[in-house]
Protein backbone atom coordinates (compact mmCIF):
# COMPACT_ATOMS: atom_id res chain seq x y z
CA UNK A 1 135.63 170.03 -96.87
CA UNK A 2 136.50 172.76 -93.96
CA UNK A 3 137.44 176.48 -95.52
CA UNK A 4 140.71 177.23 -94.35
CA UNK A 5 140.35 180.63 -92.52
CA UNK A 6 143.04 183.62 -93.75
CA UNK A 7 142.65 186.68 -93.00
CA UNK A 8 144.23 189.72 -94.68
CA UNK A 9 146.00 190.98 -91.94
CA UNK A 10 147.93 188.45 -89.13
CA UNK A 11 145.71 189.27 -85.70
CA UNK A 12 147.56 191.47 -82.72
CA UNK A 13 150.19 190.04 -80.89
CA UNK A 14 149.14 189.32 -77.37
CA UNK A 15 145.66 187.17 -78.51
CA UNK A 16 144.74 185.47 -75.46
CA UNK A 17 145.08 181.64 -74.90
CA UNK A 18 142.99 179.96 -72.55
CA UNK A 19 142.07 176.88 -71.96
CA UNK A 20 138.05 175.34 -71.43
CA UNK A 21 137.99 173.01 -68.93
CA UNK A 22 134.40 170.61 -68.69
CA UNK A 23 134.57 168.80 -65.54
CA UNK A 24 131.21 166.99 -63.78
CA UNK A 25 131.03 167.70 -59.95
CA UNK A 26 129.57 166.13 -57.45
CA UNK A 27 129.16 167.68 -53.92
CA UNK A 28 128.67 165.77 -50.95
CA UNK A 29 127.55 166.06 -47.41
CA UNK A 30 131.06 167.84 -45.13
CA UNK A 31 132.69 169.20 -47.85
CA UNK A 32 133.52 166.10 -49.84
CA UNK A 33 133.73 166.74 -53.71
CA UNK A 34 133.92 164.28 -56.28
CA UNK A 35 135.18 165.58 -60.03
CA UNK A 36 135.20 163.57 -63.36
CA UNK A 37 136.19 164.69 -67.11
CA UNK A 38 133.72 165.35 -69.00
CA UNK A 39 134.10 163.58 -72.03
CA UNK A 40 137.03 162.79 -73.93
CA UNK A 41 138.32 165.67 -74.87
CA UNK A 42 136.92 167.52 -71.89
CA UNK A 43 140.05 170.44 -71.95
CA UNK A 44 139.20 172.18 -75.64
CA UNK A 45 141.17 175.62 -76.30
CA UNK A 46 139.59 178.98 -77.02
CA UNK A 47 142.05 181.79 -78.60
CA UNK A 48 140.57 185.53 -78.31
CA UNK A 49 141.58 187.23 -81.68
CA UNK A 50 142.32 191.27 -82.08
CA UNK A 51 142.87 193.12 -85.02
CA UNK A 52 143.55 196.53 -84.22
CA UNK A 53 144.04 198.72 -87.05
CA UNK A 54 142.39 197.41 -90.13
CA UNK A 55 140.40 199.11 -93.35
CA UNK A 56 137.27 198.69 -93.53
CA UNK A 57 137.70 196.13 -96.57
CA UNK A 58 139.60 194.00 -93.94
CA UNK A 59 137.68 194.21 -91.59
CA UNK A 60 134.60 192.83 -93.93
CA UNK A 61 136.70 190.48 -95.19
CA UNK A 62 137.26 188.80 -91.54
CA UNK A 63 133.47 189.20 -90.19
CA UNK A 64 132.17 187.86 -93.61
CA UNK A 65 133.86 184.84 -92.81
CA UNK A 66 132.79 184.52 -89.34
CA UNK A 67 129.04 185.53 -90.34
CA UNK A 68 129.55 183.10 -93.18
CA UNK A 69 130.31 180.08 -90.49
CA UNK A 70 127.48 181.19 -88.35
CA UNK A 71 128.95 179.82 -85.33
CA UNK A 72 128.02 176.55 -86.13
CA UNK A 73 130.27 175.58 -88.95
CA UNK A 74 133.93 174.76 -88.34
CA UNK A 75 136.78 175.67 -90.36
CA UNK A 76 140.62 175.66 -89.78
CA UNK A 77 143.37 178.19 -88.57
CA UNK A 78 146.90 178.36 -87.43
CA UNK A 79 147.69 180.81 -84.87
CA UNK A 80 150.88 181.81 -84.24
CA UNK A 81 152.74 178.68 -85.75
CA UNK A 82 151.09 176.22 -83.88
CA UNK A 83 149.51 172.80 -85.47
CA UNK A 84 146.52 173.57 -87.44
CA UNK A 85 143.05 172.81 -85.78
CA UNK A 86 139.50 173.17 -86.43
CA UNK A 87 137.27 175.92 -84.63
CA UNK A 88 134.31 177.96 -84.35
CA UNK A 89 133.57 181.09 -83.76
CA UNK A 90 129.78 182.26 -82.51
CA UNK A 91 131.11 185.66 -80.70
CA UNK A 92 132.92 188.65 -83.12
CA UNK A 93 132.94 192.41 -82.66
CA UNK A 94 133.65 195.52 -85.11
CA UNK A 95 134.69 198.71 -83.20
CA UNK A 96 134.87 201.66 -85.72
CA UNK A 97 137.85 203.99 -84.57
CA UNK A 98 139.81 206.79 -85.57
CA UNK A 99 140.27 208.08 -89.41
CA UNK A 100 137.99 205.00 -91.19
CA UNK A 101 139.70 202.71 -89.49
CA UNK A 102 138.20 199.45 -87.62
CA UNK A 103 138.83 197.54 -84.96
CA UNK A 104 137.71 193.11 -84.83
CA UNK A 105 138.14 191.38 -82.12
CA UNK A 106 136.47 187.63 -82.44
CA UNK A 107 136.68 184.66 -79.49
CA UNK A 108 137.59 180.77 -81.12
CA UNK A 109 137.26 177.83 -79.66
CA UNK A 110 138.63 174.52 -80.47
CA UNK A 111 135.80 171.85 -82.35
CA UNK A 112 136.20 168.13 -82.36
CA UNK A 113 132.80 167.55 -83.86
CA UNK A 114 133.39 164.91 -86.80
CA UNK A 115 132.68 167.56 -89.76
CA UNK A 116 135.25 167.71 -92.15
């Protein structure tokens, strides 16, 4: 069963949204392209994730998750009050700042592998 991530503290406003787009191309002689989807679900989303003020407790609380999921191992999240998906997440950061304070910033993308 997938671990439902919650973290102590609700990320930044302003968390990036992009989508990942996997497209096969195929260039020809004068210019002529050809472009297929990449599998069925070829457009996954990735969500960049900031935390900017947090104690150092919440900050270990967030990166033991992700270090606990080693990049490999999906789990599920909300953000923002959208539908619930499953992601992973194999790139986080911990910036130490001002007065014991911490900064996380971690990078999600979408999984449709079949774990559950």
């Amino acid at each position: 069963m997938l671990q439902t991530f919650n973290p102590p503290v609700a990320p930044s406003v302003g968390g990036t949204v992009k989508p990942k787009v996997k497209v096969l191309k195929s260039e020809f002689g004068d210019g002529y392209t050809q472009r297929t989807r990449d599998g069925l679900n070829h457009i996954r989303q990735t969500v960049e994730l900031v935390w900017s003020v947090l104690t150092r407790d919440e900050a270990n609380q967030i990166i033991g998750f992700l270090h606990e999921h080693g990049g490999t191992t999906p789990f599920l999240w909300s953000y923002f009050g959208d539908t619930e998906r499953k992601w992973t997440c194999d790139d986080w950061s911990t910036t130490p700042i001002s007065g014991g304070y911490w900064s996380v910033t971690a990078k999600l993308e979408q999984d449709f592998s079949l774990q559950s």
